[in-house]
Protein backbone atom coordinates (compact mmCIF):
# COMPACT_ATOMS: atom_id res chain seq x y z
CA UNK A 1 10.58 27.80 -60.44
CA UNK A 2 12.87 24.84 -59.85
CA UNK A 3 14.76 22.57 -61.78
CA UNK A 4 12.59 19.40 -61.07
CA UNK A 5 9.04 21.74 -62.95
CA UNK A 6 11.20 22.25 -65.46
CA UNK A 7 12.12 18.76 -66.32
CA UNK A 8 8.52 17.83 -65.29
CA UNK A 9 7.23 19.87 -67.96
CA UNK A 10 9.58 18.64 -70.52
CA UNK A 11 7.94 15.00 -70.20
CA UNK A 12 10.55 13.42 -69.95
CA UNK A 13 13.93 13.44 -67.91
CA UNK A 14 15.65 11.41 -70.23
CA UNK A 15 18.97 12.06 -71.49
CA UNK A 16 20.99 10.95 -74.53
CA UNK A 17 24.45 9.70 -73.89
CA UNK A 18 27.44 8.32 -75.59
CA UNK A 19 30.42 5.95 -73.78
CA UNK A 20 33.67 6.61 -73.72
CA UNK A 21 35.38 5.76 -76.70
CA UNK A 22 32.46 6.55 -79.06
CA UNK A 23 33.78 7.91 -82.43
CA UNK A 24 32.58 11.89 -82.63
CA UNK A 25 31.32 10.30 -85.63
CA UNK A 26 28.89 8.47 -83.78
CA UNK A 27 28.04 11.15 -81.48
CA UNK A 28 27.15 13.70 -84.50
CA UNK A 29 24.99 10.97 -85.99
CA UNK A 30 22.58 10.61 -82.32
CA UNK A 31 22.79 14.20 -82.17
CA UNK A 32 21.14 14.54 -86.04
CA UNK A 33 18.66 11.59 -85.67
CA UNK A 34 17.47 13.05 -82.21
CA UNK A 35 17.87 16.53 -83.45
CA UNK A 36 19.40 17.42 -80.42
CA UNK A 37 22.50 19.85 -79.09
CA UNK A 38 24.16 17.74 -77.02
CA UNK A 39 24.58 14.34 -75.39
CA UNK A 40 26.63 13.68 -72.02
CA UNK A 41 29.56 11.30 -72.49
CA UNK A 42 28.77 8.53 -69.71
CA UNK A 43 30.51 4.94 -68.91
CA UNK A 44 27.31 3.77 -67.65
CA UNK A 45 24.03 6.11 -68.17
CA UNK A 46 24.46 7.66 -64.68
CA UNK A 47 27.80 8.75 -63.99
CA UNK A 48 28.48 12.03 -66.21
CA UNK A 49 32.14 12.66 -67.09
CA UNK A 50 31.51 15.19 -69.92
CA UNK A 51 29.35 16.32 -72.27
CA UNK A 52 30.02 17.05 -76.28
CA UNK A 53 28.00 19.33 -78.05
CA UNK A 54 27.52 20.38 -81.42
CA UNK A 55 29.32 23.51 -81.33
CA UNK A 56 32.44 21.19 -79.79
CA UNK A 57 32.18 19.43 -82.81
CA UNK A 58 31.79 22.22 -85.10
CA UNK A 59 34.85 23.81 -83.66
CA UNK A 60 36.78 21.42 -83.98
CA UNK A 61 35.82 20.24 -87.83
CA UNK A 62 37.08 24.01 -88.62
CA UNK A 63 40.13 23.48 -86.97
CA UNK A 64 40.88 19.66 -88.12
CA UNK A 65 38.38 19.23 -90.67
CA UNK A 66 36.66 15.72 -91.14
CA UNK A 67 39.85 13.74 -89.56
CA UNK A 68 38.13 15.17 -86.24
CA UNK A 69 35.36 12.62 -86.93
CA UNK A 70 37.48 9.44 -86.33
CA UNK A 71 38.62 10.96 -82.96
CA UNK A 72 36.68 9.29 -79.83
CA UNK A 73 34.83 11.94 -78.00
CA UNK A 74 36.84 12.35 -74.89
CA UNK A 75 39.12 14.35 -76.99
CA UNK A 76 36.67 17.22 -77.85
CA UNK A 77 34.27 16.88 -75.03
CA UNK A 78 33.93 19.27 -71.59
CA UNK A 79 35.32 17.29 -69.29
CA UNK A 80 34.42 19.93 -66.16
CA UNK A 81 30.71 20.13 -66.00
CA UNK A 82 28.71 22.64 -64.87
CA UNK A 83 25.55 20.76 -63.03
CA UNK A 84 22.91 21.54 -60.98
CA UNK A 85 20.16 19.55 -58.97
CA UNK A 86 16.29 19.46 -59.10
CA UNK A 87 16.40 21.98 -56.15
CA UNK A 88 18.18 24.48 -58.22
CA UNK A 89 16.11 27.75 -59.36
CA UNK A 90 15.50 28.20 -62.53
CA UNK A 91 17.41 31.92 -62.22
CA UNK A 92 20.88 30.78 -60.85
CA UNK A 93 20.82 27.62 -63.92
CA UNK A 94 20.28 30.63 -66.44
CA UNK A 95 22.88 33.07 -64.46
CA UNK A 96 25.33 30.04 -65.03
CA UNK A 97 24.76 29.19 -68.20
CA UNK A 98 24.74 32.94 -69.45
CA UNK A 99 27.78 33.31 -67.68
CA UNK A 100 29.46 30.24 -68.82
CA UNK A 101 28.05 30.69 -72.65
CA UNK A 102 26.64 26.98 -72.79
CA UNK A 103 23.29 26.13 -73.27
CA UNK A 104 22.88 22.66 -71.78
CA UNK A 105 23.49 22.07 -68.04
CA UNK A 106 23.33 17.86 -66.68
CA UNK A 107 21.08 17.31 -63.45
CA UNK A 108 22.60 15.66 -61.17
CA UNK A 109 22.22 14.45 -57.58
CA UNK A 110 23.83 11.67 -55.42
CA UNK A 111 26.64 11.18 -57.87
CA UNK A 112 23.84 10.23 -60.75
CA UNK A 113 22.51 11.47 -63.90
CA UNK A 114 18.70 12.54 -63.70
CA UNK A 115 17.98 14.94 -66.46
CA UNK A 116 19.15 17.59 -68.78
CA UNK A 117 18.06 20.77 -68.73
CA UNK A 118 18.51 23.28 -71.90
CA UNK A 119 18.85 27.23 -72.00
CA UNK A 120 15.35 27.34 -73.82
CA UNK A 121 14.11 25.15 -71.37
CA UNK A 122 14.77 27.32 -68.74
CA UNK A 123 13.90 30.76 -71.13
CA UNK A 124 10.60 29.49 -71.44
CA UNK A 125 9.74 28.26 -67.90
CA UNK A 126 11.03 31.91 -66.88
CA UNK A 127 8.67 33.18 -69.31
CA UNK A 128 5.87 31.58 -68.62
CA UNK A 129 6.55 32.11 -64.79
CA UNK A 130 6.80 35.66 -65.39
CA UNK A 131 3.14 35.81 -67.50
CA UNK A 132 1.39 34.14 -64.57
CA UNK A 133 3.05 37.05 -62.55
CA UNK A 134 1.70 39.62 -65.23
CA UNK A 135 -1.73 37.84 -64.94
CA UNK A 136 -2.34 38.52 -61.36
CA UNK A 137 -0.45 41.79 -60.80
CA UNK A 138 -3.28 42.78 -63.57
CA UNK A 139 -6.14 41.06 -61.67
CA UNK A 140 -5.44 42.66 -58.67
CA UNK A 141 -5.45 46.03 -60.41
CA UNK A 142 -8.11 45.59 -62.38
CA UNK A 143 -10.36 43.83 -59.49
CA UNK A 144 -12.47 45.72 -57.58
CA UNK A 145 -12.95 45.27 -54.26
């Protein structure tokens, strides 16, 4: 399986993103109201130059406490992405990210932003790739000729 079934069967490729300068604040409160992990710190919606995630933030409220809130994110974000493209399997994207210890990877291709893609995204597109596998190993067992 390949990147671009994965984000097909999300329904959406859509991504949430903050600019630069955004108070962590603000970030935290998208990432509650969306109830999402992560959003990709962006000038313009296309061009990625980091990503802050709620583990970033958590990190750093433990370290700095609520004074870490007023910072913009650029301080506490990852400015050196790990990306991938729609072409990408679905087994190298969870090699990386198993590897790295994140669990949200930015698609990206020609320089632009064109999805997200998640570590349970790609867990259960694996899965379900490896049941249909299941299914017709046991059909062709249990078929007979």
């Amino acid at each position: 399986m390949q990147v671009h079934q994965i984000l097909k069967s999300k329904g959406t490729d859509g991504v949430f993103t903050v600019k630069p300068g955004t108070k962590v604040a603000d970030a935290a409160r998208i990432l509650a109201e969306k109830r999402i992990g992560t959003v990709v710190v962006s000038p313009d919606g296309k061009k990625a130059v980091g990503i802050l995630s709620e583990r970033d933030i958590v990190r750093e409220l433990a370290v700095h406490g609520g004074a870490c809130l007023d910072a913009s994110v650029e301080t506490y974000m990852t400015p050196d992405l790990v990306t991938c493209t729609r072409e990408d399997p679905a087994e190298g994207i969870l090699a990386k990210m198993t590897e790295g210890r994140f669990r949200h990877m930015p698609v990206i291709e020609d320089g632009q932003l064109v999805g997200l893609v998640t570590l349970g995204d790609v867990v259960k597109a694996r899965m379900s790739e490896l049941s249909a596998e299941k299914d017709a190993l046991e059909d062709m067992i249990s078929n007979p000729w």
